[in-house]
C-alpha atoms as a PDB file:
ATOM      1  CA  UNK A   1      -1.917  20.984  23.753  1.00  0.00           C
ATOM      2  CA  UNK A   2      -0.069  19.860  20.736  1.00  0.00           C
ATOM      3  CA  UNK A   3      -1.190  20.741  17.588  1.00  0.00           C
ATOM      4  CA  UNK A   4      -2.704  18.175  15.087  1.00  0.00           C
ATOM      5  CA  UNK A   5      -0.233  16.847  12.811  1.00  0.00           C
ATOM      6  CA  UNK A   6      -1.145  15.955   9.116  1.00  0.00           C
ATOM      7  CA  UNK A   7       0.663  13.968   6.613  1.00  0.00           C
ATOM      8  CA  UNK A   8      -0.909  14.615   3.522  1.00  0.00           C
ATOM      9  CA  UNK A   9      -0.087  12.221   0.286  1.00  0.00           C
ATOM     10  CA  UNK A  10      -1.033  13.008  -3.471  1.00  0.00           C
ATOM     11  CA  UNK A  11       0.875  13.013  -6.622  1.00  0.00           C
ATOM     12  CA  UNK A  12      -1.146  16.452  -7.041  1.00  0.00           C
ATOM     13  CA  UNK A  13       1.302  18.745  -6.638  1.00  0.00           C
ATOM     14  CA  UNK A  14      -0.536  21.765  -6.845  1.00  0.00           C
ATOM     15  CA  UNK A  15      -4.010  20.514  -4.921  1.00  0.00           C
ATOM     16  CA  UNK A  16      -1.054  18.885  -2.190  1.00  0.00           C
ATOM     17  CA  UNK A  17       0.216  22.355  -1.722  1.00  0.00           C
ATOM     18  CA  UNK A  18      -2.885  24.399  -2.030  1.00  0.00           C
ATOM     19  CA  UNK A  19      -4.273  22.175   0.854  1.00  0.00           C
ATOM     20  CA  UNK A  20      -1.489  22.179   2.691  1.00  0.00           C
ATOM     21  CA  UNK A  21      -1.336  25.874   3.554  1.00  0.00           C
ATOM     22  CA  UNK A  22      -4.808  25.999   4.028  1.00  0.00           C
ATOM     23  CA  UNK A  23      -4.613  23.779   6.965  1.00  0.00           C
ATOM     24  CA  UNK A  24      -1.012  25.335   8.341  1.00  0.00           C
ATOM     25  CA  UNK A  25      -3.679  28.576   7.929  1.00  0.00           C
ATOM     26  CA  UNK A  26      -5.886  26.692  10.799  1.00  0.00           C
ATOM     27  CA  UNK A  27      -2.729  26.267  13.080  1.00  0.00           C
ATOM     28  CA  UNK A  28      -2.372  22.729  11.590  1.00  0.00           C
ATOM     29  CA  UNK A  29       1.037  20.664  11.772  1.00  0.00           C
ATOM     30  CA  UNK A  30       1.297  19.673   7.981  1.00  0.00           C
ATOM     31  CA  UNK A  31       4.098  17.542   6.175  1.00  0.00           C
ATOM     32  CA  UNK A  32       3.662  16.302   2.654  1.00  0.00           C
ATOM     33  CA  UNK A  33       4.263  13.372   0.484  1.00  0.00           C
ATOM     34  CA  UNK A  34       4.081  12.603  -3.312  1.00  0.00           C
ATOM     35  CA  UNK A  35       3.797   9.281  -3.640  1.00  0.00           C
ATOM     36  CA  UNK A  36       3.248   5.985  -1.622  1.00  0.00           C
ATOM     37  CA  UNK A  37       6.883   5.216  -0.819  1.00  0.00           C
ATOM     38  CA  UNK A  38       7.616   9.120   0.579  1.00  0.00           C
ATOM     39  CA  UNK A  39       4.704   8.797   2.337  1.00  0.00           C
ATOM     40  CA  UNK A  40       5.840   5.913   4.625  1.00  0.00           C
ATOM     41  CA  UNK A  41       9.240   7.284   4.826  1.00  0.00           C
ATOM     42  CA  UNK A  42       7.621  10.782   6.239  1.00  0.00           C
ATOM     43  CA  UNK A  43       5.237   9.105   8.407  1.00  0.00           C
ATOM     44  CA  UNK A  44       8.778   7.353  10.011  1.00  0.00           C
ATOM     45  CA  UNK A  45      10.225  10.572  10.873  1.00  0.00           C
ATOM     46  CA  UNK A  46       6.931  12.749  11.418  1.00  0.00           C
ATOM     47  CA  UNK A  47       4.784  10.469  13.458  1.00  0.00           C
ATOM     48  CA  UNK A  48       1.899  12.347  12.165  1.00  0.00           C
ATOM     49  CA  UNK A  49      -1.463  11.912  13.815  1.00  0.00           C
ATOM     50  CA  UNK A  50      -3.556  11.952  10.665  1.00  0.00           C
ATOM     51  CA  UNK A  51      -2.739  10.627   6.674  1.00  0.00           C
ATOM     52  CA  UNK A  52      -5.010  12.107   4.379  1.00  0.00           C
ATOM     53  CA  UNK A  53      -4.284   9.675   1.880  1.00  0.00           C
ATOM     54  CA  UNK A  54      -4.891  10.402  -2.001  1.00  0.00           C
ATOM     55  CA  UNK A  55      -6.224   6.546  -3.494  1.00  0.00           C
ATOM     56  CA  UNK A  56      -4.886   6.593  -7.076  1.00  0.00           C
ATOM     57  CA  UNK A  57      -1.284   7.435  -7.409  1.00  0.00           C
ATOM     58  CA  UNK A  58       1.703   6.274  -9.952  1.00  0.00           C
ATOM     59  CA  UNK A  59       3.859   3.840  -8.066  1.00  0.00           C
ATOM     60  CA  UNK A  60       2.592   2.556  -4.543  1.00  0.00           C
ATOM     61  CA  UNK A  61      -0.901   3.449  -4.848  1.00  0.00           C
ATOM     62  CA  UNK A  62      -3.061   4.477  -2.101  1.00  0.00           C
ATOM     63  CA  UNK A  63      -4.614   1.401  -0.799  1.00  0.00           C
ATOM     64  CA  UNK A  64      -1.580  -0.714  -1.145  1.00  0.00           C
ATOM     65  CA  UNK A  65       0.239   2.135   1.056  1.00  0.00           C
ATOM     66  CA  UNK A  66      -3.147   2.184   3.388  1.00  0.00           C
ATOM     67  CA  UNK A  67      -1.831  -1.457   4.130  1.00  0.00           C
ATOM     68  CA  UNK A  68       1.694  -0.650   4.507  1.00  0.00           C
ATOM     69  CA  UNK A  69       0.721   2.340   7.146  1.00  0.00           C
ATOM     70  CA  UNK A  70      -1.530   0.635   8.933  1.00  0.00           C
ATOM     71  CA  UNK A  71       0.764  -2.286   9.484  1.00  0.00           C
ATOM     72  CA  UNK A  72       3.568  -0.221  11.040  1.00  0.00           C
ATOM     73  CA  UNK A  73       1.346   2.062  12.470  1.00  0.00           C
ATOM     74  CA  UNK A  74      -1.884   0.391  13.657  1.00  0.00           C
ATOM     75  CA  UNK A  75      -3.286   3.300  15.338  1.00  0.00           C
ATOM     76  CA  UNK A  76      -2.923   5.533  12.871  1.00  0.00           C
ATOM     77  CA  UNK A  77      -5.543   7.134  11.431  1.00  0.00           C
ATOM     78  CA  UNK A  78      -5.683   7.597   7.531  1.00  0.00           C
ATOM     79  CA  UNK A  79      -7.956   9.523   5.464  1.00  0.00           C
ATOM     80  CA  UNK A  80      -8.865   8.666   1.970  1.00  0.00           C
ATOM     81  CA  UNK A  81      -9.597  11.855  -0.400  1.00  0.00           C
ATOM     82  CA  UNK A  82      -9.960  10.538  -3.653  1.00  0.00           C
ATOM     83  CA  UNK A  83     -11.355  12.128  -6.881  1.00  0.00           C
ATOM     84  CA  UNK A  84     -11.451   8.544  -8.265  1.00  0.00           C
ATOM     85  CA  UNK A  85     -13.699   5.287  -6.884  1.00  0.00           C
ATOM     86  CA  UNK A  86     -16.908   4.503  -5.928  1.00  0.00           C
ATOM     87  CA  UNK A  87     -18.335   2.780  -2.759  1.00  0.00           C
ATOM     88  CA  UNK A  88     -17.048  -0.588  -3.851  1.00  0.00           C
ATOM     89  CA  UNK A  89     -13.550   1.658  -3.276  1.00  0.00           C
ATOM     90  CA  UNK A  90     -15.074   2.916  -0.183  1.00  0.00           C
ATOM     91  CA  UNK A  91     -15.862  -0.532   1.533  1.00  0.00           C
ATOM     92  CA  UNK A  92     -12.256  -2.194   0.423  1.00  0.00           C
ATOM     93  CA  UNK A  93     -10.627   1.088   2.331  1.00  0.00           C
ATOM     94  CA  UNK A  94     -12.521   0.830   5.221  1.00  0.00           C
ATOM     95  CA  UNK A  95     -12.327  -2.975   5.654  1.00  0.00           C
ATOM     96  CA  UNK A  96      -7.883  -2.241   5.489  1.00  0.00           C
ATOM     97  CA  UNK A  97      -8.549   0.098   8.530  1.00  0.00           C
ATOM     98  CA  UNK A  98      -9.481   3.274   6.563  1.00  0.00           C
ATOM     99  CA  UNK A  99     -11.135   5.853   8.925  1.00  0.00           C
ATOM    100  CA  UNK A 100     -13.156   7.739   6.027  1.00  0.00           C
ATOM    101  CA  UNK A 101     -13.479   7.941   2.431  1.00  0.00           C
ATOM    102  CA  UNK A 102     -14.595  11.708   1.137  1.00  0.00           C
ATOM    103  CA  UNK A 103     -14.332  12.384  -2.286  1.00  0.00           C
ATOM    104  CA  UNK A 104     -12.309  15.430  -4.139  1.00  0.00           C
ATOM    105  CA  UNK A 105     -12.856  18.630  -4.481  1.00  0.00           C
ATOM    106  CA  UNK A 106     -13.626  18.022  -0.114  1.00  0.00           C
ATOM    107  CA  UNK A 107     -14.865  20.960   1.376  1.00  0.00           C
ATOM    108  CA  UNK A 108     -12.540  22.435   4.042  1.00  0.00           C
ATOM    109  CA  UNK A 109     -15.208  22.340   6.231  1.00  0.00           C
ATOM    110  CA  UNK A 110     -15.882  18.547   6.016  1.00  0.00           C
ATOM    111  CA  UNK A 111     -12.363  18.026   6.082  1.00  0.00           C
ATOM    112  CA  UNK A 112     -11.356  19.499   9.350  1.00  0.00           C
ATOM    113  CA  UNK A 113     -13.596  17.956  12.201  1.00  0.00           C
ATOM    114  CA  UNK A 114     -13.013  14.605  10.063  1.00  0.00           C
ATOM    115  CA  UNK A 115      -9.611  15.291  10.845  1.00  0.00           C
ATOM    116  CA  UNK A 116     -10.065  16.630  14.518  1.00  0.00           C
ATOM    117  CA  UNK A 117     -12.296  13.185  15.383  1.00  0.00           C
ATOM    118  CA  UNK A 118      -9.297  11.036  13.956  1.00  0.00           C
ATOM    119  CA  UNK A 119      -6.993  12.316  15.901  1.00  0.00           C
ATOM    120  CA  UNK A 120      -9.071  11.706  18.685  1.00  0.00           C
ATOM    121  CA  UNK A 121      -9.849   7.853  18.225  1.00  0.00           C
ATOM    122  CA  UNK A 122      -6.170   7.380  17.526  1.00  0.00           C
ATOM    123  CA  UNK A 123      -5.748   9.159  20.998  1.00  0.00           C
ATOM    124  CA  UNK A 124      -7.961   7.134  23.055  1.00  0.00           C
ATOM    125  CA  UNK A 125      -6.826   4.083  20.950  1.00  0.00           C
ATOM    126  CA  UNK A 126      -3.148   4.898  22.288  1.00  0.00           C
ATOM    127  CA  UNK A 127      -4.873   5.422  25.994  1.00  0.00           C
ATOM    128  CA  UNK A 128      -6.351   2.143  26.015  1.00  0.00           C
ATOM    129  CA  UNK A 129      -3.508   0.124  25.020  1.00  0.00           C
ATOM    130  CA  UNK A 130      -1.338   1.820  27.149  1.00  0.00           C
ATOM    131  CA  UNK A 131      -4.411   1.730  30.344  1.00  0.00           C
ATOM    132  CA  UNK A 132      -4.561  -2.822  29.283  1.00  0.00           C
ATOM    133  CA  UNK A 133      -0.794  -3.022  28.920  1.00  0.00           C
ATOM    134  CA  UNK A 134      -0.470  -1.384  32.581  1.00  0.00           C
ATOM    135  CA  UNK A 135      -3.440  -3.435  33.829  1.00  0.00           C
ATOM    136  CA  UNK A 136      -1.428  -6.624  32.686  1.00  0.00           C
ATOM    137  CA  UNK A 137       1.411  -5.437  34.365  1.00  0.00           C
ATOM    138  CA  UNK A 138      -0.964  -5.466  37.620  1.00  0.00           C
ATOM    139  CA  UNK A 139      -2.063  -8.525  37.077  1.00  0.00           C
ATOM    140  CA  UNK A 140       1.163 -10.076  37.172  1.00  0.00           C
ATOM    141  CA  UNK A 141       2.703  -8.572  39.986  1.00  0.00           C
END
């Protein structure tokens, strides 16, 4: 099996990094991104599994680049870990195709099987567009 691959975007540099080799530490895939635009531009040539997506960042802020992701990428999962917003916050990310808010400082231990059951709907989101596409083809023939 593959190992989980994690794109991980905040203007943080130091809580980006720190996080980062904590999860590399758990025989995680991890790629980072600064800011909104890097972060599409990574998840291009990464194909990353999971975004753990920071909300509040200078430039293309994090729900404006939840958009963007999800509309190039509509099975991606993304991840918002935010040390700023409240559940109003919570409901607008979730309504753009968020699959969980958690709120900074996240506990490594929350973070990972969030992670680890992303990865999995995203999976089985894959399998079942791929299981109707060939059923259409079945259909037709």
């Amino acid at each position: 099996m593959t190992k989980l691959r994690v794109l991980l975007v905040d203007d943080e540099k130091e809580f980006v990094t720190t996080l980062a080799d904590r999860l590399r530490m758990r025989d995680l895939n991890v790629c980072i991104a600064h800011n909104g635009e890097e972060a599409l531009s990574v998840a291009e040539a990464e194909n990353p599994d999971v975004v753990v997506l920071d909300r509040k960042m200078p430039g293309l802020g994090g729900m404006e680049t939840l958009k963007l992701l999800k509309k190039s990428w509509p099975d991606l999962e993304v991840i918002i870990l935010t040390g700023h917003g409240g559940q109003k916050d919570e409901k607008v990310a979730l309504d753009l195709g968020a699959f969980d808010y958690l709120r900074k400082p996240a506990d490594l231990h929350e973070l990972l099987p969030r992670l680890k059951m992303a990865s999995k709907q995203r999976w089985e989101k894959r399998k079942a567009a791929m299981d109707s596409s060939t059923g259409k083809q079945k259909d037709n023939q």
